[in-house]
Protein backbone atom coordinates (compact mmCIF):
# COMPACT_ATOMS: atom_id res chain seq x y z
CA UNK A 1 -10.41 134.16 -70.78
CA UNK A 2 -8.85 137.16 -68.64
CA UNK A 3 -9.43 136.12 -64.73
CA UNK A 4 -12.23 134.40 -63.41
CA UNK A 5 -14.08 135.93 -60.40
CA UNK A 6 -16.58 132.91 -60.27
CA UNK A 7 -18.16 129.98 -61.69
CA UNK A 8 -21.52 129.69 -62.78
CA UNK A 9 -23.58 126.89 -62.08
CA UNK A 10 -24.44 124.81 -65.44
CA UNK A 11 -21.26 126.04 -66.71
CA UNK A 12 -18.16 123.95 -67.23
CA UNK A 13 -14.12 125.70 -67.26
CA UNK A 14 -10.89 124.34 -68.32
CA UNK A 15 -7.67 125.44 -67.53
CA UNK A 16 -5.10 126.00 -70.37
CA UNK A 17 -1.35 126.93 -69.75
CA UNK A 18 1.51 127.08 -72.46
CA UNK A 19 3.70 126.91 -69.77
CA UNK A 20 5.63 123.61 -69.16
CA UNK A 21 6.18 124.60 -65.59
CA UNK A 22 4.45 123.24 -62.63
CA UNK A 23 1.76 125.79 -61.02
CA UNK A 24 -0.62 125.81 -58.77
CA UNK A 25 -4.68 126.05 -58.93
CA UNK A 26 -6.46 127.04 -56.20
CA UNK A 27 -10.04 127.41 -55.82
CA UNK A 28 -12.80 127.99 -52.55
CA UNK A 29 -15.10 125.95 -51.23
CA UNK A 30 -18.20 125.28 -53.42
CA UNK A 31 -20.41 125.83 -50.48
CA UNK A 32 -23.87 127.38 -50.45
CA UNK A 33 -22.20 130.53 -51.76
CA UNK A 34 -21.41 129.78 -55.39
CA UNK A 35 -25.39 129.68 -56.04
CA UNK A 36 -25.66 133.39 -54.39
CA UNK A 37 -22.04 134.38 -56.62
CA UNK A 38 -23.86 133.67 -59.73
CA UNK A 39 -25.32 136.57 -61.68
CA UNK A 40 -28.64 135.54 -61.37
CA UNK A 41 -28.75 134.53 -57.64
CA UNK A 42 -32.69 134.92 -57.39
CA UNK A 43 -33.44 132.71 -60.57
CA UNK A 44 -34.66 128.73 -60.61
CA UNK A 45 -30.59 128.00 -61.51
CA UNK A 46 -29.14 129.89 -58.37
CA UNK A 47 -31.60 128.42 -56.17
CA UNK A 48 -30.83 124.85 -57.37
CA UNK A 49 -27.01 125.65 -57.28
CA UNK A 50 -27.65 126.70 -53.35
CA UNK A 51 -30.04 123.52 -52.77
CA UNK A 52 -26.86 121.16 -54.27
CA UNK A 53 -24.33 122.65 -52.98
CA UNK A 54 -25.88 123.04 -49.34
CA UNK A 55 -23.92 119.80 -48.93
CA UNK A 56 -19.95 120.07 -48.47
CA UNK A 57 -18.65 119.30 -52.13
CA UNK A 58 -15.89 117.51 -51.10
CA UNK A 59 -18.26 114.78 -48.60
CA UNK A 60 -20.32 114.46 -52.35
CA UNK A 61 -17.52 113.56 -54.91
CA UNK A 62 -14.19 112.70 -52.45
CA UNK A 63 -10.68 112.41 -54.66
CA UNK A 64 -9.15 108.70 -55.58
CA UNK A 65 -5.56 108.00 -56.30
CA UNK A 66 -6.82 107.18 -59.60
CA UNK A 67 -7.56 110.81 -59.78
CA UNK A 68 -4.29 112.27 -59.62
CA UNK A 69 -2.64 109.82 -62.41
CA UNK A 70 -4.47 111.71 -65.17
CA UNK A 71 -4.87 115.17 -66.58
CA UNK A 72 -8.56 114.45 -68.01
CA UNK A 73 -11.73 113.89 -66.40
CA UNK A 74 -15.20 113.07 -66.98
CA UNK A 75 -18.45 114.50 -64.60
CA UNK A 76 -21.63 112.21 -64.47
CA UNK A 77 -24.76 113.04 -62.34
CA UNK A 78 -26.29 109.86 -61.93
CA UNK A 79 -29.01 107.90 -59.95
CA UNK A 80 -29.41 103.91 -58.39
CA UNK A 81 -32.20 101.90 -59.76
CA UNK A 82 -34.99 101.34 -57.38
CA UNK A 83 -34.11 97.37 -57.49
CA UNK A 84 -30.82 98.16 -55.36
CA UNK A 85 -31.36 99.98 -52.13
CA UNK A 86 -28.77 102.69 -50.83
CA UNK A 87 -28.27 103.78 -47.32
CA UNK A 88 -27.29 106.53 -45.70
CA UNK A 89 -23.13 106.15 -45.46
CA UNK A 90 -22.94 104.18 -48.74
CA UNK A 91 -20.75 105.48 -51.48
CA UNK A 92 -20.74 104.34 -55.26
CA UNK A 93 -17.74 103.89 -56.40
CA UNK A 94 -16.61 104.32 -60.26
CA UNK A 95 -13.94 101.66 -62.22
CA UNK A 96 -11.52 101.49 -64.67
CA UNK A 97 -9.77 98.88 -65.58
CA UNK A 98 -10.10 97.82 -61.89
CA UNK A 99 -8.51 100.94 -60.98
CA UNK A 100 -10.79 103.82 -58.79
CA UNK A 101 -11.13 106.60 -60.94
CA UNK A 102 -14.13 108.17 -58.69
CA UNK A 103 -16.56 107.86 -56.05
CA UNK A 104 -19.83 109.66 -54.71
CA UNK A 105 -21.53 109.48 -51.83
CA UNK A 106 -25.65 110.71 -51.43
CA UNK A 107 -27.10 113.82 -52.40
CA UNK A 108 -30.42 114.77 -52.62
CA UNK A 109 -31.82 116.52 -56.00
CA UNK A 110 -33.53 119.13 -55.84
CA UNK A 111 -35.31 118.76 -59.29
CA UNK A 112 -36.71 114.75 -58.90
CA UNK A 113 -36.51 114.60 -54.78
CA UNK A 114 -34.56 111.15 -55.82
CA UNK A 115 -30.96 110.50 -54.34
CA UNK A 116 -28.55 111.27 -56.59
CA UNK A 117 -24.53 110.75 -57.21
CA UNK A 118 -22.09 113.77 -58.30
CA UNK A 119 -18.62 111.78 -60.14
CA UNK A 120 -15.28 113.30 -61.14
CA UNK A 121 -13.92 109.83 -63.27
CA UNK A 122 -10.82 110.89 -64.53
CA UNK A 123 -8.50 109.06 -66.99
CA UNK A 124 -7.76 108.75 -70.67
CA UNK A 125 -8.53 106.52 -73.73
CA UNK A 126 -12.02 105.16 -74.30
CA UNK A 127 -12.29 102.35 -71.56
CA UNK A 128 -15.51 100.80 -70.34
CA UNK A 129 -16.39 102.14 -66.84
CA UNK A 130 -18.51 100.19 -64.27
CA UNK A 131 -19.52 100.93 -60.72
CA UNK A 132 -20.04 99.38 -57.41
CA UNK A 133 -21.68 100.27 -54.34
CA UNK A 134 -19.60 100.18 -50.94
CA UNK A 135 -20.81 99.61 -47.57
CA UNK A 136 -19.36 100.02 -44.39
CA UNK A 137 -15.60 99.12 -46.11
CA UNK A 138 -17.33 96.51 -48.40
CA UNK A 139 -18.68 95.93 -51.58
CA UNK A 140 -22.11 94.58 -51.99
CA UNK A 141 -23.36 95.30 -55.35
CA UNK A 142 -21.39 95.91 -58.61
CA UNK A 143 -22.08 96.34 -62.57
CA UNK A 144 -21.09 95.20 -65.35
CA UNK A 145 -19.10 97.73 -67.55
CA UNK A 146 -22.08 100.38 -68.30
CA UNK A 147 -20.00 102.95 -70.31
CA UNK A 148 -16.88 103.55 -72.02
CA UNK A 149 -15.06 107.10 -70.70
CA UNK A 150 -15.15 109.97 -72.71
CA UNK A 151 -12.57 113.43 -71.94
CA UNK A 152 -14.39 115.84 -70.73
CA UNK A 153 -17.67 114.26 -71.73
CA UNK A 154 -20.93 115.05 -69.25
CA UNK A 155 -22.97 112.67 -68.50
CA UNK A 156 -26.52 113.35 -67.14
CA UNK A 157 -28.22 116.37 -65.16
CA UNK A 158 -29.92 117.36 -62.84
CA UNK A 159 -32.92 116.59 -64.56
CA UNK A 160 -32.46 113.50 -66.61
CA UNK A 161 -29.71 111.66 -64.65
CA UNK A 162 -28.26 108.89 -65.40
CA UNK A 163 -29.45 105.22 -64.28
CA UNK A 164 -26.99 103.15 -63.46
CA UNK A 165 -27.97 99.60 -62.54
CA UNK A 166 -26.60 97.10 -60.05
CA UNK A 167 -26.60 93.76 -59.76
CA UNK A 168 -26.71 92.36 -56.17
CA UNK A 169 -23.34 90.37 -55.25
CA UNK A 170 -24.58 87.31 -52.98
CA UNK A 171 -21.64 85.39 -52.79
CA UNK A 172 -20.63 84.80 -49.27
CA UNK A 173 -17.25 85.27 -48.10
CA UNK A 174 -14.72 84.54 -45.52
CA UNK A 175 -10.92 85.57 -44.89
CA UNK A 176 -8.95 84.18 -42.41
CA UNK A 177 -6.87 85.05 -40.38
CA UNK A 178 -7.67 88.82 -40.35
CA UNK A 179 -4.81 90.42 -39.63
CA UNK A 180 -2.52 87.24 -40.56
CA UNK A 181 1.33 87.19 -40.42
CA UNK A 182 2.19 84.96 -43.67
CA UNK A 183 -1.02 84.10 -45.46
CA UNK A 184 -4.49 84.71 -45.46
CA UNK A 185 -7.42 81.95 -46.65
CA UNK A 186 -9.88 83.23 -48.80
CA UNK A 187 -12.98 81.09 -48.97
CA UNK A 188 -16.01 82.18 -51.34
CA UNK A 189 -19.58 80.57 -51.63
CA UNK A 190 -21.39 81.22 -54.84
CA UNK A 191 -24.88 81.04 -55.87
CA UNK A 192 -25.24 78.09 -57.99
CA UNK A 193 -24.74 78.92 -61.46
CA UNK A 194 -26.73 77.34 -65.03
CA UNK A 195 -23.70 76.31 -66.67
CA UNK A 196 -21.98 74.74 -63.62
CA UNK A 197 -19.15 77.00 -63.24
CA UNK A 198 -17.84 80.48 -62.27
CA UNK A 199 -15.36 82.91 -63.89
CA UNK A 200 -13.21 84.39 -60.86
CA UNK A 201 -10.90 86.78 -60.92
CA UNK A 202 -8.72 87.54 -57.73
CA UNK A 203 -6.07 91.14 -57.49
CA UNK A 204 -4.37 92.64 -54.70
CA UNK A 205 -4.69 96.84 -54.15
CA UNK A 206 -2.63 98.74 -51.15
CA UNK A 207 -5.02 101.15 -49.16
CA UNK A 208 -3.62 104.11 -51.81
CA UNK A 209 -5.18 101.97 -54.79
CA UNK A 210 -1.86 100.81 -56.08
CA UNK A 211 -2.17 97.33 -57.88
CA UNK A 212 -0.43 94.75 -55.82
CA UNK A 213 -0.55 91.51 -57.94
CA UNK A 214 -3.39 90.30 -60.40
CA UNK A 215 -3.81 86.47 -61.05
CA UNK A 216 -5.79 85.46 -64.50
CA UNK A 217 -8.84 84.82 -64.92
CA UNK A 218 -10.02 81.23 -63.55
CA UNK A 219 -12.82 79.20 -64.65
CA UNK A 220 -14.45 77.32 -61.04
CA UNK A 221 -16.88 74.22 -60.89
CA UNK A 222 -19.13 74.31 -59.09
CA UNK A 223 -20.07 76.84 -56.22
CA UNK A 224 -17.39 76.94 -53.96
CA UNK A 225 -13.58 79.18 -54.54
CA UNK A 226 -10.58 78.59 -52.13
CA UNK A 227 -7.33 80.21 -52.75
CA UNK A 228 -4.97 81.50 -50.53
CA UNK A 229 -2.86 85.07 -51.15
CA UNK A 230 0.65 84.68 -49.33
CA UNK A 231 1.02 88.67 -48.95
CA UNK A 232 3.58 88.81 -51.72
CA UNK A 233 3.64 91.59 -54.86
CA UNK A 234 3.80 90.40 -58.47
CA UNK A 235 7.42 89.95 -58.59
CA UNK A 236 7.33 87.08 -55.46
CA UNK A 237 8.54 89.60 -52.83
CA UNK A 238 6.81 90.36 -49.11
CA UNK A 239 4.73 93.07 -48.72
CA UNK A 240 5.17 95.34 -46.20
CA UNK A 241 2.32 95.53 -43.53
CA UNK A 242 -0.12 97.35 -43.17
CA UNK A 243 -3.83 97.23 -45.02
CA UNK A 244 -4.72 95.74 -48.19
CA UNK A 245 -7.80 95.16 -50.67
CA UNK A 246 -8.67 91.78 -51.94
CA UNK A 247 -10.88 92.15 -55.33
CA UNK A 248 -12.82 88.93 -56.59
CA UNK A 249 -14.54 89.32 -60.05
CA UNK A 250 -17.21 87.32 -60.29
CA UNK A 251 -18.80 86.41 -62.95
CA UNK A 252 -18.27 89.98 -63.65
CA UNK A 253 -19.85 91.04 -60.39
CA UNK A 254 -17.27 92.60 -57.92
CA UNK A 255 -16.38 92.05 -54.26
CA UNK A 256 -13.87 93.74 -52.58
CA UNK A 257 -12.86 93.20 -48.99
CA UNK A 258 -9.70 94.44 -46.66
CA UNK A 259 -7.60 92.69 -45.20
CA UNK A 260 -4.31 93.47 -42.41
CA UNK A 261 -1.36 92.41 -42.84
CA UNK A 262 1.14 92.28 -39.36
């Protein structure tokens, strides 16, 4: 409606052209200043908006490949259960369909003092998303699908985030050699399980998310998983080098660890 001058915090926009061209949108940063922009500056919402936004926006909610594939999106202001400790440098990141459609590192909310997680998920249909938590280039905790996305659907606030819930992912690992020429072993210890057996799932992402190769779903006795990936794509040929994520499923618990390949 006519131009916009600025946003207002609690607000949402969309964009709608008629236009079949390609444009442009540009927009500042969301620093400390779109709090004081808003009408009402002096009130409780400016004041939160300038507490939120203190942080650099784009350090809070950084873009994805996954982001760029799709014209929809999703926000969610969430929060960690207390059973799954976060440090400072961890980011959560958000799934679907194994894909990264979002990620968030720590804020700090000015309405419950609890850390909290700002998400752009973007993507289409009604798939379930899930979330893990990455640390230091790994993957230590992960859930199970929590959700299933929703256009333009908000999820949480400020005030009654949220709770997304992890389960810890204590399977110890080992890849070797790292950086290999040919082949790298992949070598995974898992917690004993009731039934006997694991469901593992292994795929292949280059550093720009793009899926490399995806084996099914295997079925494992016992608490041991060996397999080796020979650096080729789906259709058998060599990949060029550079780095690459390996993504085990487990049990529906995710791991995800990189790899270089010469």
């Amino acid at each position: 409606i006519g131009n916009l001058t600025y946003m207002e915090p609690g607000k949402g926009y969309m964009l709608y052209r008629k236009d079949a061209a390609d444009a442009t949108l540009v927009y500042g940063n969301l620093g400390g200043g779109l709090g004081a922009q808003s009408n009402s500056s002096t009130s409780p919402v400016g004041k939160i908006a300038r507490s939120v936004f203190s942080q650099n926006t784009a350090e809070m909610t950084a873009a994805v490949p996954g982001n760029f594939k799709y014209s929809e999106n999703m926000t969610l202001v969430a929060e960690v259960d207390n059973a799954q400790q976060v440090l400072p440098g961890d980011a959560v990141l958000a799934y679907i369909d194994g894909e990264l459609r979002g990620r968030a590192v720590i804020m700090k909310n000015p309405l419950t003092n609890k850390d909290a997680f700002l998400f752009n998920i973007s993507g289409n249909g009604t798939a379930p998303v899930s979330f893990a938590i990455e640390r230091k280039g790994r993957q230590v905790a992960a859930t199970a699908p929590v959700f299933r996305y929703a256009s333009n659907a908000r999820l949480g606030t400020l005030s009654s985030p949220y709770l997304i819930e992890f389960n810890a992912t204590d399977a110890a690992a080992s890849l070797y050699p790292n950086p290999f020429n040919d082949k790298v072993n992949i070598k995974l210890s898992m917690p004993a399980s009731p039934t006997g057996t694991h469901e593992v799932q292994l795929s292949v992402y280059d550093i720009s998310g793009k899926l490399i190769v995806k084996r099914p779903s295997a079925r494992i006795n016992g608490t041991v998983y060996q397999t080796v990936w020979d650096g080729t794509n789906a259709a058998g040929k060599k990949c060029v080098s550079g780095v690459y994520i390996i993504k085990i499923l487990i049990d529906r618990s995710l791991q995800s660890f990189k790899v270089m390949k010469q």
